[in-house]
C-alpha atoms as a PDB file:
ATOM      1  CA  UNK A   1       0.000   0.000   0.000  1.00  0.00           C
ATOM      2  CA  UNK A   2       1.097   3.521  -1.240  1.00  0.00           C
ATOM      3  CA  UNK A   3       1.732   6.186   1.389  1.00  0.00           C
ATOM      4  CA  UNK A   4      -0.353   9.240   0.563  1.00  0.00           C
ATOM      5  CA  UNK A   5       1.718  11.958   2.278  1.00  0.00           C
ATOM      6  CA  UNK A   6       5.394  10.091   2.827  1.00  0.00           C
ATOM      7  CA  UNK A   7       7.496  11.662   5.311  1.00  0.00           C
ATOM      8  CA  UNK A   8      10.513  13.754   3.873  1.00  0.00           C
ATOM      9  CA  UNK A   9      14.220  11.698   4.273  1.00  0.00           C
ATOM     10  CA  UNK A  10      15.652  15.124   6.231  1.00  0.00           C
ATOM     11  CA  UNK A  11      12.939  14.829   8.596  1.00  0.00           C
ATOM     12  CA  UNK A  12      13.091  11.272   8.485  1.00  0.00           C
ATOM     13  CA  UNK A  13      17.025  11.365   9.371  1.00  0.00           C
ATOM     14  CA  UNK A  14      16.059  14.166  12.388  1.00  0.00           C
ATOM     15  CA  UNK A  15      14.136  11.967  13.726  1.00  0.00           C
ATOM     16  CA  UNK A  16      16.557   9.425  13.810  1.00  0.00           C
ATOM     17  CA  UNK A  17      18.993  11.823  15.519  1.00  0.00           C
ATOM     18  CA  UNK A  18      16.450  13.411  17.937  1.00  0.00           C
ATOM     19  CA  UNK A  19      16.571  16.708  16.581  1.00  0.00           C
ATOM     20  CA  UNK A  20      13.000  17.195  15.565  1.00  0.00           C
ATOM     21  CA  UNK A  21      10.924  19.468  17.809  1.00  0.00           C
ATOM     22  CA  UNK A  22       8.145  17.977  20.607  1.00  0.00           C
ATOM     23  CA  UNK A  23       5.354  18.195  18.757  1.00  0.00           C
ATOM     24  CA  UNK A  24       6.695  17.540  15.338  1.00  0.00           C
ATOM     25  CA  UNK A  25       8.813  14.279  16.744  1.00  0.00           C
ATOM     26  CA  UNK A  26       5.394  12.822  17.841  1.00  0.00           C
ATOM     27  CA  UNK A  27       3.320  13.920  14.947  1.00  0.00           C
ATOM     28  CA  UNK A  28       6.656  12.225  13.028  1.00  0.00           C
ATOM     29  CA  UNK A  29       6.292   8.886  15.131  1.00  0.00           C
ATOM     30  CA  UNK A  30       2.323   8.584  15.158  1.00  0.00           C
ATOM     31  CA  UNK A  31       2.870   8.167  11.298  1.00  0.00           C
ATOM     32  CA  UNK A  32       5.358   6.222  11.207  1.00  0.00           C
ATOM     33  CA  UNK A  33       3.366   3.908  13.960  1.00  0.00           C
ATOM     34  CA  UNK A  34       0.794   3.154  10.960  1.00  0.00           C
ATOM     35  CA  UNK A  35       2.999   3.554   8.103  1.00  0.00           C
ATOM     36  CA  UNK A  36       4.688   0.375   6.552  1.00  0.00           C
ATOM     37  CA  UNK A  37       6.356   2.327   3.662  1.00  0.00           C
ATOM     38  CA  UNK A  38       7.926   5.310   5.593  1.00  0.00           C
ATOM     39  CA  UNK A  39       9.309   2.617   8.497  1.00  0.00           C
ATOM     40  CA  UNK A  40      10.806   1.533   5.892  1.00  0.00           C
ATOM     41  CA  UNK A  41      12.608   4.349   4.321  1.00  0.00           C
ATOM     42  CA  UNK A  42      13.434   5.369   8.530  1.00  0.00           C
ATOM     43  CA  UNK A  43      15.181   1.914   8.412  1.00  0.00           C
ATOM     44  CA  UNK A  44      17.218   2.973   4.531  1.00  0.00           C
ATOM     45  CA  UNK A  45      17.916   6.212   6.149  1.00  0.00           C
ATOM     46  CA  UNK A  46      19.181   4.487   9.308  1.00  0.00           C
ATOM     47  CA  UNK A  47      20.986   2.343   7.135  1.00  0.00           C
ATOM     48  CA  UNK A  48      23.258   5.089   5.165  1.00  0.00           C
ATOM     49  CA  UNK A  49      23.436   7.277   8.462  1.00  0.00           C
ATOM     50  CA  UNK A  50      25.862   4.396  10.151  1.00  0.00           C
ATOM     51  CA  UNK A  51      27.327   3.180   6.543  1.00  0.00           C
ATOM     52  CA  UNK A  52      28.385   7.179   6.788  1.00  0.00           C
ATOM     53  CA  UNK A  53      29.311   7.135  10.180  1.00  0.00           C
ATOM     54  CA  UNK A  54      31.368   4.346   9.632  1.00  0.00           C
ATOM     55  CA  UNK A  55      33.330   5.615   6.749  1.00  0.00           C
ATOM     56  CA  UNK A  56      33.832   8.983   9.310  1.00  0.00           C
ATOM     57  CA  UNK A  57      35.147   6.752  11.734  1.00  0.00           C
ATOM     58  CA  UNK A  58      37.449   4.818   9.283  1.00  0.00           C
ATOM     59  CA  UNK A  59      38.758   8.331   8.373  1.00  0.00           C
ATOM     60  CA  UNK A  60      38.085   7.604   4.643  1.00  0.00           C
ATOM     61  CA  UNK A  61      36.133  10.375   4.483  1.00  0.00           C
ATOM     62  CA  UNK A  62      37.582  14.350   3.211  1.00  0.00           C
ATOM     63  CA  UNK A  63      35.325  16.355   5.685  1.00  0.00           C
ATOM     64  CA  UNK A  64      35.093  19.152   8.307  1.00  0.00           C
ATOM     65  CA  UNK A  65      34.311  17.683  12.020  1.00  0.00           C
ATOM     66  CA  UNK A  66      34.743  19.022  15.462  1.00  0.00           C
ATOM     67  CA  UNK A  67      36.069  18.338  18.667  1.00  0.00           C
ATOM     68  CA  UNK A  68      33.704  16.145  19.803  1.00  0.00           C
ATOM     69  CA  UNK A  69      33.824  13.372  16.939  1.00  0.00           C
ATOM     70  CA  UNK A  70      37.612  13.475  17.702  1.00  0.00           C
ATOM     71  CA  UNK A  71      37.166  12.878  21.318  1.00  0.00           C
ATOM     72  CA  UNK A  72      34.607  10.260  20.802  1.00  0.00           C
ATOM     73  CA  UNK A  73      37.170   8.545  18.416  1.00  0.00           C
ATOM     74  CA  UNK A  74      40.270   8.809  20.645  1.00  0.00           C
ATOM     75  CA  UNK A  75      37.726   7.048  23.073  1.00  0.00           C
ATOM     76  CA  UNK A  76      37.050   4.097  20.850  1.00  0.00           C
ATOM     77  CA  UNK A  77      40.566   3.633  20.242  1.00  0.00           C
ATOM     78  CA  UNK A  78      41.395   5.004  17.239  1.00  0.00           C
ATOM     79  CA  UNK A  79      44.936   6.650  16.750  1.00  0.00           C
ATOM     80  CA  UNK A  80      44.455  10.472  15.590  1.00  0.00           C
ATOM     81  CA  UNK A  81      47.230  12.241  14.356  1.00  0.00           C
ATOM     82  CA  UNK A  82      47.138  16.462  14.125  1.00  0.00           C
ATOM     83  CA  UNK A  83      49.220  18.832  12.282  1.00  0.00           C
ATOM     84  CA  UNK A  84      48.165  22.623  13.185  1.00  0.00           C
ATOM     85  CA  UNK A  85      50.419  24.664  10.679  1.00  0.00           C
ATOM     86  CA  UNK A  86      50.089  28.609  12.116  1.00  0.00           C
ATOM     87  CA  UNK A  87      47.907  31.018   9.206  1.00  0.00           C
ATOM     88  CA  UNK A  88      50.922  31.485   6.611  1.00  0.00           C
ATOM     89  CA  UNK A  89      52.955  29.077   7.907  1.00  0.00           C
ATOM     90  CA  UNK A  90      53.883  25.098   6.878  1.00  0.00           C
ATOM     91  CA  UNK A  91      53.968  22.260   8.848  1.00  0.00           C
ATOM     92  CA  UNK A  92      56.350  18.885   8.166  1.00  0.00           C
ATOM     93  CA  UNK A  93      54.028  15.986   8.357  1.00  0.00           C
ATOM     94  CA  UNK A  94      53.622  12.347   7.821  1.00  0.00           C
ATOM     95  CA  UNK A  95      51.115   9.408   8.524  1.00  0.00           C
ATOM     96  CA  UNK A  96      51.866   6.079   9.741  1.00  0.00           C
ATOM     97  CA  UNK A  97      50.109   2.959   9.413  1.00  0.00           C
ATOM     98  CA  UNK A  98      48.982   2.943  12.932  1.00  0.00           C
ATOM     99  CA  UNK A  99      47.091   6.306  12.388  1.00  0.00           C
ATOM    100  CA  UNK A 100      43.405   5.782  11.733  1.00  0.00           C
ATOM    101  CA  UNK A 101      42.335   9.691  11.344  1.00  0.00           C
ATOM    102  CA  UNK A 102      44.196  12.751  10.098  1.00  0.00           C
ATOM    103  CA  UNK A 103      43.479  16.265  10.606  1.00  0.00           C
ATOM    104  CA  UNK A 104      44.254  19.577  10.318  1.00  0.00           C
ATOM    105  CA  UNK A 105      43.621  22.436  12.454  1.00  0.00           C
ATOM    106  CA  UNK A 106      43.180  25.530  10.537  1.00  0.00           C
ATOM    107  CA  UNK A 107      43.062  28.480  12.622  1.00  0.00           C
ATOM    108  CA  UNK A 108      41.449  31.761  10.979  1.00  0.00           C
ATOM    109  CA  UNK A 109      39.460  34.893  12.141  1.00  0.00           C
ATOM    110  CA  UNK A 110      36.053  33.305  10.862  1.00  0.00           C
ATOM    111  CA  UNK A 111      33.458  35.887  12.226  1.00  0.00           C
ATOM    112  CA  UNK A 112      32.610  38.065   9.073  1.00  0.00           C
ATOM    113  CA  UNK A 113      32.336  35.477   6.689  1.00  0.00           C
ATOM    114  CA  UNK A 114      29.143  34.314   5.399  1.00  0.00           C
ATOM    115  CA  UNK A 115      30.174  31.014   3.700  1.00  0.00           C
ATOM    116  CA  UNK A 116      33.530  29.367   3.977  1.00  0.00           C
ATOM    117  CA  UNK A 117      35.140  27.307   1.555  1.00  0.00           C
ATOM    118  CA  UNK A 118      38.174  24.737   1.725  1.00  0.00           C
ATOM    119  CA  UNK A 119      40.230  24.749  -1.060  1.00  0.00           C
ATOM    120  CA  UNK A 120      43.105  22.093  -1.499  1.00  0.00           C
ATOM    121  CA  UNK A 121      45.952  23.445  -3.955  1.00  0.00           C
ATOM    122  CA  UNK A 122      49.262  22.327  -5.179  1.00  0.00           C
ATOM    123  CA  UNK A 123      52.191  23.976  -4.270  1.00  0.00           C
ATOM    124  CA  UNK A 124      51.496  26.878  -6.935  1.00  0.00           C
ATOM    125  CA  UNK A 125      48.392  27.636  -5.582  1.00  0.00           C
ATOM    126  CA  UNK A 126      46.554  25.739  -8.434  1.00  0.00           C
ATOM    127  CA  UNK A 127      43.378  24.545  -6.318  1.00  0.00           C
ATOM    128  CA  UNK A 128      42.744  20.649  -6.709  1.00  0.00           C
ATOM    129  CA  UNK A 129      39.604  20.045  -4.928  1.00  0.00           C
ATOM    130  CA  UNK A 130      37.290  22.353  -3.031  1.00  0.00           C
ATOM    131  CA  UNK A 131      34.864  21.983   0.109  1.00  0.00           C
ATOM    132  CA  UNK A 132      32.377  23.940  -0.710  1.00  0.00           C
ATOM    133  CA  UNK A 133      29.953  26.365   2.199  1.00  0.00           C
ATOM    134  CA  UNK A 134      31.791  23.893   4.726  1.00  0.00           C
ATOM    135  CA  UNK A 135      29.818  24.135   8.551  1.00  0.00           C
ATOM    136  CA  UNK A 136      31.264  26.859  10.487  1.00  0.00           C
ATOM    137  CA  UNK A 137      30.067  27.927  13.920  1.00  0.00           C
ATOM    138  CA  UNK A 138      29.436  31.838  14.679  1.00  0.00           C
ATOM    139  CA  UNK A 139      32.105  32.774  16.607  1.00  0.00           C
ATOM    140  CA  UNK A 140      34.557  29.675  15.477  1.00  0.00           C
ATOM    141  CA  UNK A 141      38.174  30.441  15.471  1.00  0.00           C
ATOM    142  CA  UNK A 142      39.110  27.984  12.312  1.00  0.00           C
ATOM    143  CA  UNK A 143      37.929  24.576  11.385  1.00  0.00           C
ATOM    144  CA  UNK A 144      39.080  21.184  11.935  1.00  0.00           C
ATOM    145  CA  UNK A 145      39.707  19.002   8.337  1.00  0.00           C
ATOM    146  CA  UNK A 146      39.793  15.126   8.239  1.00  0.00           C
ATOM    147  CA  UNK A 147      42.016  14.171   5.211  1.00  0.00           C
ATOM    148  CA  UNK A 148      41.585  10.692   3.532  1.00  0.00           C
ATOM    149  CA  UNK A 149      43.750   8.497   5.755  1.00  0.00           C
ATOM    150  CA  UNK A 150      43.486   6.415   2.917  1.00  0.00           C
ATOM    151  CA  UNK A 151      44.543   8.407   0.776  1.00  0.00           C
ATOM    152  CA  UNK A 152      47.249   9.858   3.024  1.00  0.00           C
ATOM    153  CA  UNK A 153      49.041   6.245   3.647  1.00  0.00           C
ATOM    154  CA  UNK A 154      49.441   6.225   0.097  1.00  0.00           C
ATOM    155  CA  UNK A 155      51.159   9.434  -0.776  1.00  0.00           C
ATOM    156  CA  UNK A 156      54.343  10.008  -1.898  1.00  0.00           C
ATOM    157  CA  UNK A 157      56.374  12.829  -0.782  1.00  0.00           C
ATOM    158  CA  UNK A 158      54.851  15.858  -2.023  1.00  0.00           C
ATOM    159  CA  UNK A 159      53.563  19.178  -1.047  1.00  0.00           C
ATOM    160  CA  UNK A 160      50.151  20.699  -0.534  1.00  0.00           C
ATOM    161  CA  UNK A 161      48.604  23.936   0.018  1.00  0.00           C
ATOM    162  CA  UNK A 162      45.312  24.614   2.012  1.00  0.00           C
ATOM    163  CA  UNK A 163      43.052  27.688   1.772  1.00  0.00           C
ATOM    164  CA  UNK A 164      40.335  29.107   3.707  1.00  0.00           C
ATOM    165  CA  UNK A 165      38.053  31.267   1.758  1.00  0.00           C
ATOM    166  CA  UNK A 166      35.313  33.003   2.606  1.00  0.00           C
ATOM    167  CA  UNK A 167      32.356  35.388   1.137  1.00  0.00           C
ATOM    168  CA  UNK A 168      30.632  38.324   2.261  1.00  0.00           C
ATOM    169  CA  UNK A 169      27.296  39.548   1.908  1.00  0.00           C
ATOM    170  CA  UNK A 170      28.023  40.546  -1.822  1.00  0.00           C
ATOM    171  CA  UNK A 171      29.384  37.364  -3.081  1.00  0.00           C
ATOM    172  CA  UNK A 172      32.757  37.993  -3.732  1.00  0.00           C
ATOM    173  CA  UNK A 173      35.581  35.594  -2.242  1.00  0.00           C
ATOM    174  CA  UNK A 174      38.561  36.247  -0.235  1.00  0.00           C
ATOM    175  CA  UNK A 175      41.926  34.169   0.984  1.00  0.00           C
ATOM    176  CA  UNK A 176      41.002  33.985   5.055  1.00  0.00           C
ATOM    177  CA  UNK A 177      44.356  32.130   5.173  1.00  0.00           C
ATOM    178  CA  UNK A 178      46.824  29.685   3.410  1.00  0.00           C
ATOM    179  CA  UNK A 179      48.195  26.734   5.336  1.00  0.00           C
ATOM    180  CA  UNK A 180      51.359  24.551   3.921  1.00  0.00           C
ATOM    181  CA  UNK A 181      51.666  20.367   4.356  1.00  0.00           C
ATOM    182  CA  UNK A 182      54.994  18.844   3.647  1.00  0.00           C
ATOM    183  CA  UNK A 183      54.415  15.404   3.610  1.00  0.00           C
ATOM    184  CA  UNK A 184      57.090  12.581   3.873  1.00  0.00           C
ATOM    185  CA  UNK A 185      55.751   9.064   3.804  1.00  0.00           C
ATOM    186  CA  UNK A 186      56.293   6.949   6.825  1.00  0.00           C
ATOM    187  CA  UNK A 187      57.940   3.641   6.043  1.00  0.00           C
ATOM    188  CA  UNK A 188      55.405   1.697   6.915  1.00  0.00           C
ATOM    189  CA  UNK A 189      52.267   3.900   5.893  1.00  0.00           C
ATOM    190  CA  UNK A 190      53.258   2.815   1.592  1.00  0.00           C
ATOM    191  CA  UNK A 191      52.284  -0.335   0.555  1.00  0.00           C
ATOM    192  CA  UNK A 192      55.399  -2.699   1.210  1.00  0.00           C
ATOM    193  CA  UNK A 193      56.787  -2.113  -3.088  1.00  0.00           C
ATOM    194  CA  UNK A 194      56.770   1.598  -2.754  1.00  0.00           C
ATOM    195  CA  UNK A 195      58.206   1.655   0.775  1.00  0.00           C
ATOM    196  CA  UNK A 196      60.910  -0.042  -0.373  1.00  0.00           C
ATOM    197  CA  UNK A 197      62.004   2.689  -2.910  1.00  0.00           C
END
């Protein structure tokens, strides 16, 4: 039987997370009570919510998180490594194969701007991949990236550049700060050919 007025996935997903207001939550659960077709899509959306949360924890994942998800994972176990290079300034880094999540700490005056992008560039400044209207807190004082651990075990040496931007009220875009990774691979963080190079 077809669901006449199916319940949106957002809402579906707050409710999953607790977030919805009192008397939308119940109004949310009295449907989905006498609903076969929307318990189902709570139980798809349940579904991708911990495949997600799983790749987060794996540290597969190129994303913004915050101090809480990093305590949470320290508390599970996992081995976080941090570089925090100062605005303008570089940082010599590397990964290991013990490390399960790496981040960044990006510090930057972040109260004017309206949107915030991340912008990954090559040495140049040529920009290589962007994370675009990333979540930034009023008042934050920088953000807190999580590179591809994957990816990160499996870089050679090499060198990359990290922007903040961010856009006023107008629309136009402006370098917040520029942040510098000099990567040397750990030993034991290539796969055992390339280590041996």
């Amino acid at each position: 039987m077809s669901c006449s007025n199916p319940i949106d996935a957002a809402v579906l997903g707050d409710y999953w997370l607790g977030a919805l207001p009192g008397p939308e939550e119940e109004t949310t659960e009295a449907h989905l009570l006498g609903c076969g077709q929307c318990g189902d899509r709570l139980r798809d959306v349940i579904a991708l919510a911990e495949g997600i949360r799983d790749l987060a924890r794996g540290g597969s994942l190129r994303l913004i998180v915050s101090d809480t998800f990093l305590r949470l994972a320290a508390q599970e176990g996992l081995q976080v490594r941090e570089y925090a290079p100062p605005p303008g300034g570089s940082v010599q880094c590397t990964v290991t194969a013990e490390d399960d999540i790496l981040v960044a700490r990006l510090a930057a005056d972040l109260r004017d701007a309206r949107r915030v992008d991340l912008s990954l560039c090559d040495w140049e400044g040529v920009e290589q991949f962007r994370l675009p209207d990333i979540p930034v807190h009023p008042g934050a004082s920088g953000v807190v990236y999580q590179e591809s651990i994957t990816m990160a075990k499996g870089l050679p040496a090499s060198r990359i550049m990290a922007r903040l931007i961010a856009y006023n009220a107008t629309g136009n875009e402006r370098v917040l700060a520029e942040y510098r990774f000099i990567h040397t691979p750990s030993p034991g963080s290539l796969p055992p050919a390339q280590s041996e190079l």
